[in-house]
C-alpha atoms as a PDB file:
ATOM      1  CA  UNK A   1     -22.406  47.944 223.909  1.00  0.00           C
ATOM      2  CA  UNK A   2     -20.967  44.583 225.039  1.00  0.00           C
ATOM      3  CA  UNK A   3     -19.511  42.169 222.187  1.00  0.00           C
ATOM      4  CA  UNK A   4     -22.535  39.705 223.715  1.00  0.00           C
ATOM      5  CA  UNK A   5     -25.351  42.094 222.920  1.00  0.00           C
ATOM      6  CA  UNK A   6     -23.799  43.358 219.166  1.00  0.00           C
ATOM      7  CA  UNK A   7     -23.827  39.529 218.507  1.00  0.00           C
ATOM      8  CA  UNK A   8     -27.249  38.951 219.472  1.00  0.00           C
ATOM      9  CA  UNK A   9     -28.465  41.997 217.618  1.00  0.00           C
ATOM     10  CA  UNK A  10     -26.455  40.279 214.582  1.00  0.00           C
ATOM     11  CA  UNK A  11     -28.395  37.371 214.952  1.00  0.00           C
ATOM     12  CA  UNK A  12     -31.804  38.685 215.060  1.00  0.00           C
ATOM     13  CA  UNK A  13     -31.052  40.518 211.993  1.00  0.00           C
ATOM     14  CA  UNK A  14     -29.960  37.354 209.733  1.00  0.00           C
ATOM     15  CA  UNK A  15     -33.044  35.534 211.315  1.00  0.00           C
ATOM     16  CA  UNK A  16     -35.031  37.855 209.916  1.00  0.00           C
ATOM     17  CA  UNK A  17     -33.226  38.103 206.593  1.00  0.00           C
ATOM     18  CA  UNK A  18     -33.149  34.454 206.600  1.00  0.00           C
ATOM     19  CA  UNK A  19     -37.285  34.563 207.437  1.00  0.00           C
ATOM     20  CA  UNK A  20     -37.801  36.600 204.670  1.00  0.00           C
ATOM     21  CA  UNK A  21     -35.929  34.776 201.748  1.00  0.00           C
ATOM     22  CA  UNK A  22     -37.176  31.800 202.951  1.00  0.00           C
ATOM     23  CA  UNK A  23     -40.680  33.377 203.104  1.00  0.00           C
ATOM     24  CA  UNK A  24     -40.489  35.325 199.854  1.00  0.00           C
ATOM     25  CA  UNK A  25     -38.905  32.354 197.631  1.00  0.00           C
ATOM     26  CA  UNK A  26     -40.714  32.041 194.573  1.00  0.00           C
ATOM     27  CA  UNK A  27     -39.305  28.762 194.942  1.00  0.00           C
ATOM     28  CA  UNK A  28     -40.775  25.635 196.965  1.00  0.00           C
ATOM     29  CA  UNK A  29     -38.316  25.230 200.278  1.00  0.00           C
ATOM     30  CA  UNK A  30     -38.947  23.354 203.020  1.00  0.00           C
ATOM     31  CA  UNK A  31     -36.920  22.462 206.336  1.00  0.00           C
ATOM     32  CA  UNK A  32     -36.706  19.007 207.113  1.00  0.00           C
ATOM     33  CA  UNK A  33     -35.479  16.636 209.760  1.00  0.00           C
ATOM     34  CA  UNK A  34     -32.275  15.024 208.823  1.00  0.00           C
ATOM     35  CA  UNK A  35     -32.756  12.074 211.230  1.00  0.00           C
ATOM     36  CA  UNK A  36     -36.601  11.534 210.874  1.00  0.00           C
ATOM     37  CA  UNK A  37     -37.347  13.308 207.180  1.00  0.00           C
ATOM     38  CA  UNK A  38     -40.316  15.238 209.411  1.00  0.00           C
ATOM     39  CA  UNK A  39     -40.986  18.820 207.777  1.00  0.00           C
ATOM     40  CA  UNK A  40     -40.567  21.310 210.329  1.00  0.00           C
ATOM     41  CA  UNK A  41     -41.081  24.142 208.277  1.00  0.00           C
ATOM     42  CA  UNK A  42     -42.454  24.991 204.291  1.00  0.00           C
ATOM     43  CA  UNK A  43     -42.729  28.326 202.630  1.00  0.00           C
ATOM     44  CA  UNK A  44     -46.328  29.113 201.181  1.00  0.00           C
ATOM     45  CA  UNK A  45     -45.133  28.730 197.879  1.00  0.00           C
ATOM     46  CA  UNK A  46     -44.510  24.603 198.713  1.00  0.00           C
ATOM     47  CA  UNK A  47     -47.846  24.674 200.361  1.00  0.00           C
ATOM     48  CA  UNK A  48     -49.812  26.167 197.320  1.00  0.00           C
ATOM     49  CA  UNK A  49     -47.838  24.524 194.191  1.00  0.00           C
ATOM     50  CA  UNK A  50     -48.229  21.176 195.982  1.00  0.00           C
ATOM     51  CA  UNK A  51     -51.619  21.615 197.857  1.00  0.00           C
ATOM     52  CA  UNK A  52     -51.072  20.701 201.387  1.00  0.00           C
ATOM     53  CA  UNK A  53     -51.838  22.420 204.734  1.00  0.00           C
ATOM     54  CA  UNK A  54     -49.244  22.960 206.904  1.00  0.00           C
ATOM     55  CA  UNK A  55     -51.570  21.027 209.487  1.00  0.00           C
ATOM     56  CA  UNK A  56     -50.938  17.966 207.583  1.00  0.00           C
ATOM     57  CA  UNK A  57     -47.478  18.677 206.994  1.00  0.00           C
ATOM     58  CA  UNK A  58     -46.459  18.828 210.853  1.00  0.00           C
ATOM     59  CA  UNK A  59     -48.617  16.170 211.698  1.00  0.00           C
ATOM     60  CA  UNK A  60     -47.530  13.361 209.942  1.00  0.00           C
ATOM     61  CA  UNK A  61     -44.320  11.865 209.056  1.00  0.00           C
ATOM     62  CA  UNK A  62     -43.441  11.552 205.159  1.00  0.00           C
ATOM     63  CA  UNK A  63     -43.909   8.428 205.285  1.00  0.00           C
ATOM     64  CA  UNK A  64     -47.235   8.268 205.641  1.00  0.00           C
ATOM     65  CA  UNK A  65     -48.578  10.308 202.761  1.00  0.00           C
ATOM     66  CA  UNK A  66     -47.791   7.751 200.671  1.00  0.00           C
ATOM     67  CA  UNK A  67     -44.930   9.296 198.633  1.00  0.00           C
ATOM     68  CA  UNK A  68     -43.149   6.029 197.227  1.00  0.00           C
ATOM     69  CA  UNK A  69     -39.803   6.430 196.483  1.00  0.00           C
ATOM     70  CA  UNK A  70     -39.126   9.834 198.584  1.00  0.00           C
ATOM     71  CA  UNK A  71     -38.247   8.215 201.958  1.00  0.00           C
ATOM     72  CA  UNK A  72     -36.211   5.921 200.194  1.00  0.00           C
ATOM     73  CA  UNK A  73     -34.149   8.506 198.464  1.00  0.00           C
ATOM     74  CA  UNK A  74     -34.172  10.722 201.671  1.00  0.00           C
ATOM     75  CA  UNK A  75     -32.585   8.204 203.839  1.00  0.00           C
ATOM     76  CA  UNK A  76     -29.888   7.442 201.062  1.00  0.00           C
ATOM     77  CA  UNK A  77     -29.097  11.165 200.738  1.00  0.00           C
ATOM     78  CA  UNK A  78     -29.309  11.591 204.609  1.00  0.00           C
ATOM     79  CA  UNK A  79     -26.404   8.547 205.085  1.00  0.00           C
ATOM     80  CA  UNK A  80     -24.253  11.009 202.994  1.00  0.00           C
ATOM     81  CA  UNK A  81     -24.455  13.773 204.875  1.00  0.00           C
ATOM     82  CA  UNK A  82     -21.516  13.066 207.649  1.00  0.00           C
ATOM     83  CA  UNK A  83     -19.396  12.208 205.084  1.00  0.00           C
ATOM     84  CA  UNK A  84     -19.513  14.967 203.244  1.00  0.00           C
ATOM     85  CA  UNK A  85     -18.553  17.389 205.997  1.00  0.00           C
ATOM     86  CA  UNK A  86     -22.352  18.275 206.792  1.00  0.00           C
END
């Protein structure tokens, strides 16, 4: 096998490690958008502790479910990110 297709065999097997975990969690994760704060992906446990549909999630930006403080903090945290080597 070439070096090409034992990497791309690695990464289809941490994607699906990575798939499961994030799956599995018993706690709430979520992807998010560093630029826009959009959720681009939530585990089931997120959807059920905090009772939205993934429909709404994808649909809408933060900022429109009326959150208060969230996008606030968000952006603050998001400003940090280059400088801390992110």
């Amino acid at each position: 096998m070439t070096d090409r297709i034992l990497a791309d065999q690695d990464l289809r097997r941490k994607e699906q490690l990575f798939s499961l975990a994030f799956r599995a969690s018993p706690a709430l994760v979520a992807i998010i958008g560093v630029e826009t704060g959009a959720y681009h992906d939530v585990n089931e446990k997120w959807l059920t502790d905090l009772g939205y549909t993934a429909m709404k999630l994808l649909a809408e930006p933060p900022q429109n479910w009326g959150c208060g403080e969230i996008p606030v903090i968000w952006n603050a945290w998001c400003r940090k990110l280059p400088h801390m080597g992110v």
